[in-house]
N, C-alpha and C. Protein backbone atom coordinates (compact mmCIF):
# COMPACT_ATOMS: atom_id res chain seq x y z
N UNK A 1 134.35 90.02 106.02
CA UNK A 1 135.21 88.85 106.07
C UNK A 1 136.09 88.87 104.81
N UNK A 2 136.69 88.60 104.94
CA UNK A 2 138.56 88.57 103.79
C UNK A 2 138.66 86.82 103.09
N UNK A 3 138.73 87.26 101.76
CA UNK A 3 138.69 85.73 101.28
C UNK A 3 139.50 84.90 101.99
N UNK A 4 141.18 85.69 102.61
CA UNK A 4 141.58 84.42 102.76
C UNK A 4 141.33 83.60 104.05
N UNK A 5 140.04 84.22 105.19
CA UNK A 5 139.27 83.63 106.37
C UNK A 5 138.15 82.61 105.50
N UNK A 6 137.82 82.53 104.99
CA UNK A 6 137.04 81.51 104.15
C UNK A 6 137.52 80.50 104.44
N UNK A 7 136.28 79.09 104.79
CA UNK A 7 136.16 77.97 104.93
C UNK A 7 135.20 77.44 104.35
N UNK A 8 135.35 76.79 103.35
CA UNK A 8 134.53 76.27 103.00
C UNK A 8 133.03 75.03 103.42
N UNK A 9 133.72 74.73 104.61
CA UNK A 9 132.97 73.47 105.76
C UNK A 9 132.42 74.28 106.73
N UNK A 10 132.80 75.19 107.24
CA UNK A 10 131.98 75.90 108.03
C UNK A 10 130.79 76.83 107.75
N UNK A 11 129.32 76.38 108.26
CA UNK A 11 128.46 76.97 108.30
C UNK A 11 128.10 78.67 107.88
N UNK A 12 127.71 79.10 107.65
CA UNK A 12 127.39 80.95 107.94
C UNK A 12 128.12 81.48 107.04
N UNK A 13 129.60 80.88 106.76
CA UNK A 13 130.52 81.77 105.63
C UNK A 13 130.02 81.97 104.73
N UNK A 14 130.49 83.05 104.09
CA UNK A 14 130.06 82.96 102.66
C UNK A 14 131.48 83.00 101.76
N UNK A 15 131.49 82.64 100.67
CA UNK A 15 132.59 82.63 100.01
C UNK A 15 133.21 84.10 99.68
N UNK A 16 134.50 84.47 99.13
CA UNK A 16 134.98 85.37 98.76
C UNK A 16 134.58 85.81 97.50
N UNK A 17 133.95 87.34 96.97
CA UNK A 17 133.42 87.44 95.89
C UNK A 17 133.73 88.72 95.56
N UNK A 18 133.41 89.01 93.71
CA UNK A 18 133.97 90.42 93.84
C UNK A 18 133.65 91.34 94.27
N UNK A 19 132.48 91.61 95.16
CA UNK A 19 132.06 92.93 96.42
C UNK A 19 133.23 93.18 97.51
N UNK A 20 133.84 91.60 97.82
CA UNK A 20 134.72 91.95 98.98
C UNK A 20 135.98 93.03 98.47
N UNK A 21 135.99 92.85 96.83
CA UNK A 21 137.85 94.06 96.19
C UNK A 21 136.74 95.00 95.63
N UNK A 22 135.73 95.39 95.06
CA UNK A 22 135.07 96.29 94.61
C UNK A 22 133.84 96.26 95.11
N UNK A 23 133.27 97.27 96.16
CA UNK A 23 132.34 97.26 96.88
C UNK A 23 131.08 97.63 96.51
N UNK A 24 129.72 97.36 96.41
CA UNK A 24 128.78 97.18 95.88
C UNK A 24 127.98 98.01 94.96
N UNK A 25 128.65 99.60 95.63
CA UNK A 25 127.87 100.51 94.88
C UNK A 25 128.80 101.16 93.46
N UNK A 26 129.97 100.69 93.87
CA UNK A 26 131.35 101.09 92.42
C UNK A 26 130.46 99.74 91.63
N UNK A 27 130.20 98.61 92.06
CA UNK A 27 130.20 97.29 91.08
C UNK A 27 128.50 97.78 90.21
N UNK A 28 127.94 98.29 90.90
CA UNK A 28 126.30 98.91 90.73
C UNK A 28 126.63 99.89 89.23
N UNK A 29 128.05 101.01 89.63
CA UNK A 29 128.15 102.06 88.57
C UNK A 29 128.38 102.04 88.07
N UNK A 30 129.62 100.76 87.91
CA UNK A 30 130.14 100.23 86.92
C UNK A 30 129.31 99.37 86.00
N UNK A 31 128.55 98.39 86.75
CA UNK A 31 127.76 97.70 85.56
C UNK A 31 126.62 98.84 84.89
N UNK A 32 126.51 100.04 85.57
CA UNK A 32 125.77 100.94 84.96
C UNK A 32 126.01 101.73 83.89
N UNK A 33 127.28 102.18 84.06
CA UNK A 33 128.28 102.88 82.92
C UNK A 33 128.16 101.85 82.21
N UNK A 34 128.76 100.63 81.78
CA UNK A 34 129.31 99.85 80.67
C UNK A 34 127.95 99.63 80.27
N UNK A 35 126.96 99.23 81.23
CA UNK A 35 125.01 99.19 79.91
C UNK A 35 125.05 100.72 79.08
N UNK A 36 125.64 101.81 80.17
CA UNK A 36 125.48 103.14 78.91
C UNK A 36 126.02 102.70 77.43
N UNK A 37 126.82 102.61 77.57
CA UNK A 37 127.99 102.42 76.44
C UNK A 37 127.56 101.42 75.60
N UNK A 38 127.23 100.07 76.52
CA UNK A 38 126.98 99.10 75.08
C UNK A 38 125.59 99.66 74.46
N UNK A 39 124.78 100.21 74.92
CA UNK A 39 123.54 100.50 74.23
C UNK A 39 123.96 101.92 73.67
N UNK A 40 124.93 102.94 74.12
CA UNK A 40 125.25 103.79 72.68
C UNK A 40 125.62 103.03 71.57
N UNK A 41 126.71 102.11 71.58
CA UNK A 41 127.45 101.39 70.73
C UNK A 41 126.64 100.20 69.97
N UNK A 42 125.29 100.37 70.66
CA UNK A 42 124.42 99.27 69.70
C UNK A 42 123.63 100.04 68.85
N UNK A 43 123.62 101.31 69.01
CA UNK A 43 122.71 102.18 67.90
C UNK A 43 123.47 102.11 66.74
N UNK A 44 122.49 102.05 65.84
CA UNK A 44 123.39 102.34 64.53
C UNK A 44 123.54 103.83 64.12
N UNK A 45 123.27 104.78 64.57
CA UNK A 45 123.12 106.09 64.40
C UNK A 45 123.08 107.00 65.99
N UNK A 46 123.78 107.64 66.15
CA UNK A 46 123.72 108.93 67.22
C UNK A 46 122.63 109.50 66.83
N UNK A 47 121.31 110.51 67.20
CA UNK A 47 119.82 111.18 67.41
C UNK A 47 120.22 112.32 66.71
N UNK A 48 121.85 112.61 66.10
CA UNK A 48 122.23 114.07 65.91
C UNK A 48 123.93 113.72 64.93
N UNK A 49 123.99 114.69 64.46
CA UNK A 49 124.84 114.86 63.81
C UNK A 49 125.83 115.32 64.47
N UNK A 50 127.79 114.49 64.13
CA UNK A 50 128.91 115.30 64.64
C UNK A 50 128.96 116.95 64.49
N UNK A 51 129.38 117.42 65.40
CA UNK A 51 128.81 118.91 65.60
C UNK A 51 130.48 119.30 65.17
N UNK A 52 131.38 118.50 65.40
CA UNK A 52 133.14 119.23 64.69
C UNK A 52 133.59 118.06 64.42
N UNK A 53 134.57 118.25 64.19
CA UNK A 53 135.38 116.46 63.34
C UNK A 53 136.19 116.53 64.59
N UNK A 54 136.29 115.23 64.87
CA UNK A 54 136.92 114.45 66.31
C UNK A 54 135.75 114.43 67.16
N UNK A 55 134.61 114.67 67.31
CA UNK A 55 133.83 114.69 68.14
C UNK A 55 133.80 113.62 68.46
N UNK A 56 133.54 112.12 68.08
CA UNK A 56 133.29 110.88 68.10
C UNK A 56 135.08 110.17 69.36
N UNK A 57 136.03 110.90 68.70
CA UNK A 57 136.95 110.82 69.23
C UNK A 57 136.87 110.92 70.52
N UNK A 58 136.84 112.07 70.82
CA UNK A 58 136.38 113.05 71.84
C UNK A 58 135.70 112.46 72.81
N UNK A 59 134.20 111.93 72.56
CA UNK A 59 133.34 111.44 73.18
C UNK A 59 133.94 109.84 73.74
N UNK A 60 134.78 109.23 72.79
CA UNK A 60 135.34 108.18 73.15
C UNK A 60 135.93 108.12 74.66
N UNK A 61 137.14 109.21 74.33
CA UNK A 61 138.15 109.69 75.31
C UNK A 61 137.50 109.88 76.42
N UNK A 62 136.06 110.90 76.50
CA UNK A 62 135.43 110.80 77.97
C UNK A 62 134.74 109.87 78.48
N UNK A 63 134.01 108.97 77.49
CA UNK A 63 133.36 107.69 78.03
C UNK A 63 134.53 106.49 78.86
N UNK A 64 135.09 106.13 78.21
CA UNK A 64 136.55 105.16 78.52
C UNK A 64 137.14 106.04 79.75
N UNK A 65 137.27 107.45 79.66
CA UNK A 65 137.85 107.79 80.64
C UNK A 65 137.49 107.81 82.34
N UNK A 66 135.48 108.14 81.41
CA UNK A 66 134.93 107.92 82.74
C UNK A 66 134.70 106.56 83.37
N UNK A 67 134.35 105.65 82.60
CA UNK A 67 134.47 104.29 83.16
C UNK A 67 136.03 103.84 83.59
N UNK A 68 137.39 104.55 83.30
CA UNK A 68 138.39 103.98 84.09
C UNK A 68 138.51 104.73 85.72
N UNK A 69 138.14 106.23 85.31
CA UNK A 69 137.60 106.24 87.14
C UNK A 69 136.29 106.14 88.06
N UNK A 70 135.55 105.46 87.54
CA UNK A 70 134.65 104.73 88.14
C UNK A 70 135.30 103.57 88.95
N UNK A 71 135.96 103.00 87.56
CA UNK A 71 136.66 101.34 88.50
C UNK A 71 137.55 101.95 89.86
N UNK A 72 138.66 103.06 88.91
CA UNK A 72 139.55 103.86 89.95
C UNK A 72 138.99 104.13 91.63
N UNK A 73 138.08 104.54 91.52
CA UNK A 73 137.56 105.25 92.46
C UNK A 73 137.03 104.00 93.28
N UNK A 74 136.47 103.44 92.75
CA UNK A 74 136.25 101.74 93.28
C UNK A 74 136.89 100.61 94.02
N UNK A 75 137.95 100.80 93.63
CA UNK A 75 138.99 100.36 94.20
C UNK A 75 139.59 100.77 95.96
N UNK A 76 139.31 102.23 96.64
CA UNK A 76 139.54 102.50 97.27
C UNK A 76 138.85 101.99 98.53
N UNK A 77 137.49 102.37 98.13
CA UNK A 77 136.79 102.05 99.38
C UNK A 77 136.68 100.21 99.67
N UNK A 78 137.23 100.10 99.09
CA UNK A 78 136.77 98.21 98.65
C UNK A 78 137.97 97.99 100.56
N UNK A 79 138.50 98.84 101.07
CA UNK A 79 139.28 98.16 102.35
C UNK A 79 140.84 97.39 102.11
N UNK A 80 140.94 97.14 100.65
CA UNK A 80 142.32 96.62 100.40
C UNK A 80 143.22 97.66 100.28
N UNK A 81 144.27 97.37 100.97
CA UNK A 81 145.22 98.22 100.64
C UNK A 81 146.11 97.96 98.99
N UNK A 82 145.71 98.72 97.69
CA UNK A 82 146.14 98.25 97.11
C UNK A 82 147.24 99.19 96.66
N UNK A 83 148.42 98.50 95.63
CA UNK A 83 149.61 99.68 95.87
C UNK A 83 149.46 100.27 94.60
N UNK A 84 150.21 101.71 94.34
CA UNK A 84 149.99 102.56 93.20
C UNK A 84 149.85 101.88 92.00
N UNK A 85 150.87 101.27 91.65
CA UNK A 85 151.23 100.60 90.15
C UNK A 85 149.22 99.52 90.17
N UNK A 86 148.47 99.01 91.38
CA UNK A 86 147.61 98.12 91.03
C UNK A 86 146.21 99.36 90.73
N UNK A 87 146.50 100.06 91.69
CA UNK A 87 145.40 101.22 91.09
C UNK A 87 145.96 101.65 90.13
N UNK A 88 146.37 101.70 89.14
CA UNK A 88 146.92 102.27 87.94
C UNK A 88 146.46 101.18 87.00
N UNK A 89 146.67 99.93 87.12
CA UNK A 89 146.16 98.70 86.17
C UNK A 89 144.95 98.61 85.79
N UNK A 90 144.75 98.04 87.10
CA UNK A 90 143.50 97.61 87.18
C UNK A 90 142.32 98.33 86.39
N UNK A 91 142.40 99.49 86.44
CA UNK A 91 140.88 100.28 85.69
C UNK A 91 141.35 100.37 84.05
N UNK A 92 142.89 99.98 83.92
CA UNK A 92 143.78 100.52 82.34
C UNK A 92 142.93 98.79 81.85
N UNK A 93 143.32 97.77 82.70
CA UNK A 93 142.82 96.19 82.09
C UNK A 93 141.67 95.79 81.88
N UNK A 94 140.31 96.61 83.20
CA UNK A 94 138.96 96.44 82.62
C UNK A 94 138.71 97.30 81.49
N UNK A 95 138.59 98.20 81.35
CA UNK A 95 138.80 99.02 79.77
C UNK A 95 139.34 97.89 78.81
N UNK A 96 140.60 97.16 78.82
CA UNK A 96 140.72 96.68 78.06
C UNK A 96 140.06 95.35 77.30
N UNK A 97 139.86 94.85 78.68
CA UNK A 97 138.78 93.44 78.69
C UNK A 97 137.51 94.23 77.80
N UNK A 98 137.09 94.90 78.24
CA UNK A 98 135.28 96.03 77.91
C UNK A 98 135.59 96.49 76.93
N UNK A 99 136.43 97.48 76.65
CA UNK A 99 136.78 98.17 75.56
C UNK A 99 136.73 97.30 74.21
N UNK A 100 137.99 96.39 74.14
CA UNK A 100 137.83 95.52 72.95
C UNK A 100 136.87 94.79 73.10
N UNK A 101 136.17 94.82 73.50
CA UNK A 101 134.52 93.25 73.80
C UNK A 101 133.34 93.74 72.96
N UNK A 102 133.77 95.44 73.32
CA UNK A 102 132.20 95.99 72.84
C UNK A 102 132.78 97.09 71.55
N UNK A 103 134.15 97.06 71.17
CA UNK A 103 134.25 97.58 69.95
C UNK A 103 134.43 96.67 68.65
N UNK A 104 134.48 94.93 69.54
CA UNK A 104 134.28 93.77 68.52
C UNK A 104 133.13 93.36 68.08
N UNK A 105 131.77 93.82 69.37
CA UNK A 105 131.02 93.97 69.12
C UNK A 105 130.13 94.56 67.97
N UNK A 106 131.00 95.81 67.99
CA UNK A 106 130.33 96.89 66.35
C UNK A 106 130.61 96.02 65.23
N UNK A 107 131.32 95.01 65.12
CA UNK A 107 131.15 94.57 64.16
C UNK A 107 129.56 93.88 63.95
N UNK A 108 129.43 93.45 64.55
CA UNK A 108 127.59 92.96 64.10
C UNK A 108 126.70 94.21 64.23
N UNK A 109 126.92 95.42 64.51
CA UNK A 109 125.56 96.59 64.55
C UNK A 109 125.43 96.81 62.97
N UNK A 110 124.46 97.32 61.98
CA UNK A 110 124.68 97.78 61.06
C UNK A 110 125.31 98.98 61.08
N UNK A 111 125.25 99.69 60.04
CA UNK A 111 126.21 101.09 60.24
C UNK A 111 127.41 101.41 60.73
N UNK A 112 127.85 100.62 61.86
CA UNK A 112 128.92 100.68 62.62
C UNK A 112 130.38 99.68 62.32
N UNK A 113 131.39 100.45 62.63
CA UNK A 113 132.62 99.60 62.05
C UNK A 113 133.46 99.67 63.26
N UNK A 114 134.38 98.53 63.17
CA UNK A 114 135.56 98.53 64.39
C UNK A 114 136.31 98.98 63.89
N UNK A 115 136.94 100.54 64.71
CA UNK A 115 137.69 101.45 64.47
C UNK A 115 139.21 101.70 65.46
N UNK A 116 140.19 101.40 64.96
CA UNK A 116 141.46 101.12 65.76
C UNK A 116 141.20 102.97 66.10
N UNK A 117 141.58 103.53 65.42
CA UNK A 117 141.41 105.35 66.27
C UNK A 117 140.54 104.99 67.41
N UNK A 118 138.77 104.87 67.32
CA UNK A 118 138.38 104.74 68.45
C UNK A 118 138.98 104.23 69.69
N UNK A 119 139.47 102.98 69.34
CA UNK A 119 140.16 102.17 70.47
C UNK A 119 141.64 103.24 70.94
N UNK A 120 142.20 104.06 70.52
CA UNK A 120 143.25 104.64 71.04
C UNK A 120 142.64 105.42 71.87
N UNK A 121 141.38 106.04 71.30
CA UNK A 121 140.83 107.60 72.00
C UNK A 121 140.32 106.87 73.33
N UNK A 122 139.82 105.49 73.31
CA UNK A 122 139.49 104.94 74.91
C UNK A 122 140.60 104.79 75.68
N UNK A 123 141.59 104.08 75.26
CA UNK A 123 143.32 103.92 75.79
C UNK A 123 143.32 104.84 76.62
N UNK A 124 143.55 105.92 75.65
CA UNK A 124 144.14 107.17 76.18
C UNK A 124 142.94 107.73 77.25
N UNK A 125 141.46 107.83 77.26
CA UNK A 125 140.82 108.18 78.33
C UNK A 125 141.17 107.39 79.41
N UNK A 126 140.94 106.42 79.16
CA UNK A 126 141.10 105.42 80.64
C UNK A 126 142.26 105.34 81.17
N UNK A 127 143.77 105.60 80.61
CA UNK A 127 144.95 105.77 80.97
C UNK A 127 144.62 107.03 81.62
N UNK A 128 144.44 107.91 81.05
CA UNK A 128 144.47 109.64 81.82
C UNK A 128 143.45 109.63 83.35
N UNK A 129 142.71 108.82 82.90
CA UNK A 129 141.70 109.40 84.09
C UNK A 129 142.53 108.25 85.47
N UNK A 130 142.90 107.41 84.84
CA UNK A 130 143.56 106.47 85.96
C UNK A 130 144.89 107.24 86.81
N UNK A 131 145.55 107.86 86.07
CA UNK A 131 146.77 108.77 85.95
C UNK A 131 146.29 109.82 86.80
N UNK A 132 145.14 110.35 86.49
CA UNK A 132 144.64 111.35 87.20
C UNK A 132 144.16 111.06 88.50
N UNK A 133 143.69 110.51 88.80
CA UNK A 133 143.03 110.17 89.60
C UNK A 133 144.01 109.72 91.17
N UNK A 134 145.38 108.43 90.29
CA UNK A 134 146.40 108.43 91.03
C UNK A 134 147.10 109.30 91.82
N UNK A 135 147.34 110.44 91.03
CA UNK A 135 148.19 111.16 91.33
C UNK A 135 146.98 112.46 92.05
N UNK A 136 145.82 112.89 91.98
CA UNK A 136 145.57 113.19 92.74
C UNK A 136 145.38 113.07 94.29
N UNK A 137 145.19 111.49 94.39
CA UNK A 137 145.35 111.12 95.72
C UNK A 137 146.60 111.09 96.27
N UNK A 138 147.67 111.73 96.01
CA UNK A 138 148.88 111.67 96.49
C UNK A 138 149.80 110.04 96.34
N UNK A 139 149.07 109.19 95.55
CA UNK A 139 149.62 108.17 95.02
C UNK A 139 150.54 107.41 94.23
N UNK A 140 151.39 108.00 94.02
CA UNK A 140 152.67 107.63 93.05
C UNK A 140 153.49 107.16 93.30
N UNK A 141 153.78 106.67 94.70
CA UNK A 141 154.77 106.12 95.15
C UNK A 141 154.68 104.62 95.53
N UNK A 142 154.78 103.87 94.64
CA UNK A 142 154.55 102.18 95.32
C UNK A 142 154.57 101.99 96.55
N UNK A 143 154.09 100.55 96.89
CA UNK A 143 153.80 100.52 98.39
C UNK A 143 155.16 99.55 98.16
N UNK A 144 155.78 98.89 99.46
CA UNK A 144 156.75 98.21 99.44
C UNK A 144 155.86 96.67 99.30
């Protein structure tokens, strides 16, 4: 059922929720990915030492990247037809909502500091993988 068939007076409905635009098992991976992350980001120490300089970078870029095509990928099966430019947002804005939430967060871990580099190296993952992802599906062309 489609939020905008919702009635609120009639029996059996259920309201419109976010399973009906992101379908249960993207909303499952997603809240699964982002527990990865906040519990890396709550350690005060990685188990191991940077193995090259940018590594931290690096690791940024694929975490952010992979949580923007998680959402990406999420988006599809959800039954909406949504148009290029909204699959392109949408996974760039939760990153952003998440991203800054849990790198404001480091400010209360010990050891850990809020790092504007970090925050670019997620940008830039979650932009690329969204980018990627678009344009692999033959998607670049707005819908009218």
């Amino acid at each position: 059922m489609k939020g905008e068939d919702y009635d609120n007076g009639s029996p059996g409905q259920r309201p419109p929720f976010l399973s009906e635009y992101f379908p249960a098992l993207f909303l499952a991976l997603t809240a699964g990915y982002c527990s990865l992350i906040f519990y890396l980001s709550s350690t005060s120490s990685l188990p191991f030492d940077s193995p090259f300089i940018f590594f931290d970078k690096i690791a940024h870029f694929i975490l952010y990247g992979g949580l923007g095509a998680v959402v990406a990928l999420g988006l599809r099966p959800s039954g909406h037809d949504y148009s290029a430019k909204a699959r392109s947002i949408v996974p760039v804005a939760f990153w952003l909502l998440y991203g800054i939430s849990g790198h404001t967060h480091l400010l209360f871990v010990s050891q850990r500091t809020f790092d504007v580099a970090d925050i670019v190296a997620d940008a830039a993952g979650a932009v690329t993988a969204a980018a990627l992802l678009l344009h692999l599906r033959g998607g670049t062309k707005s819908k009218p």
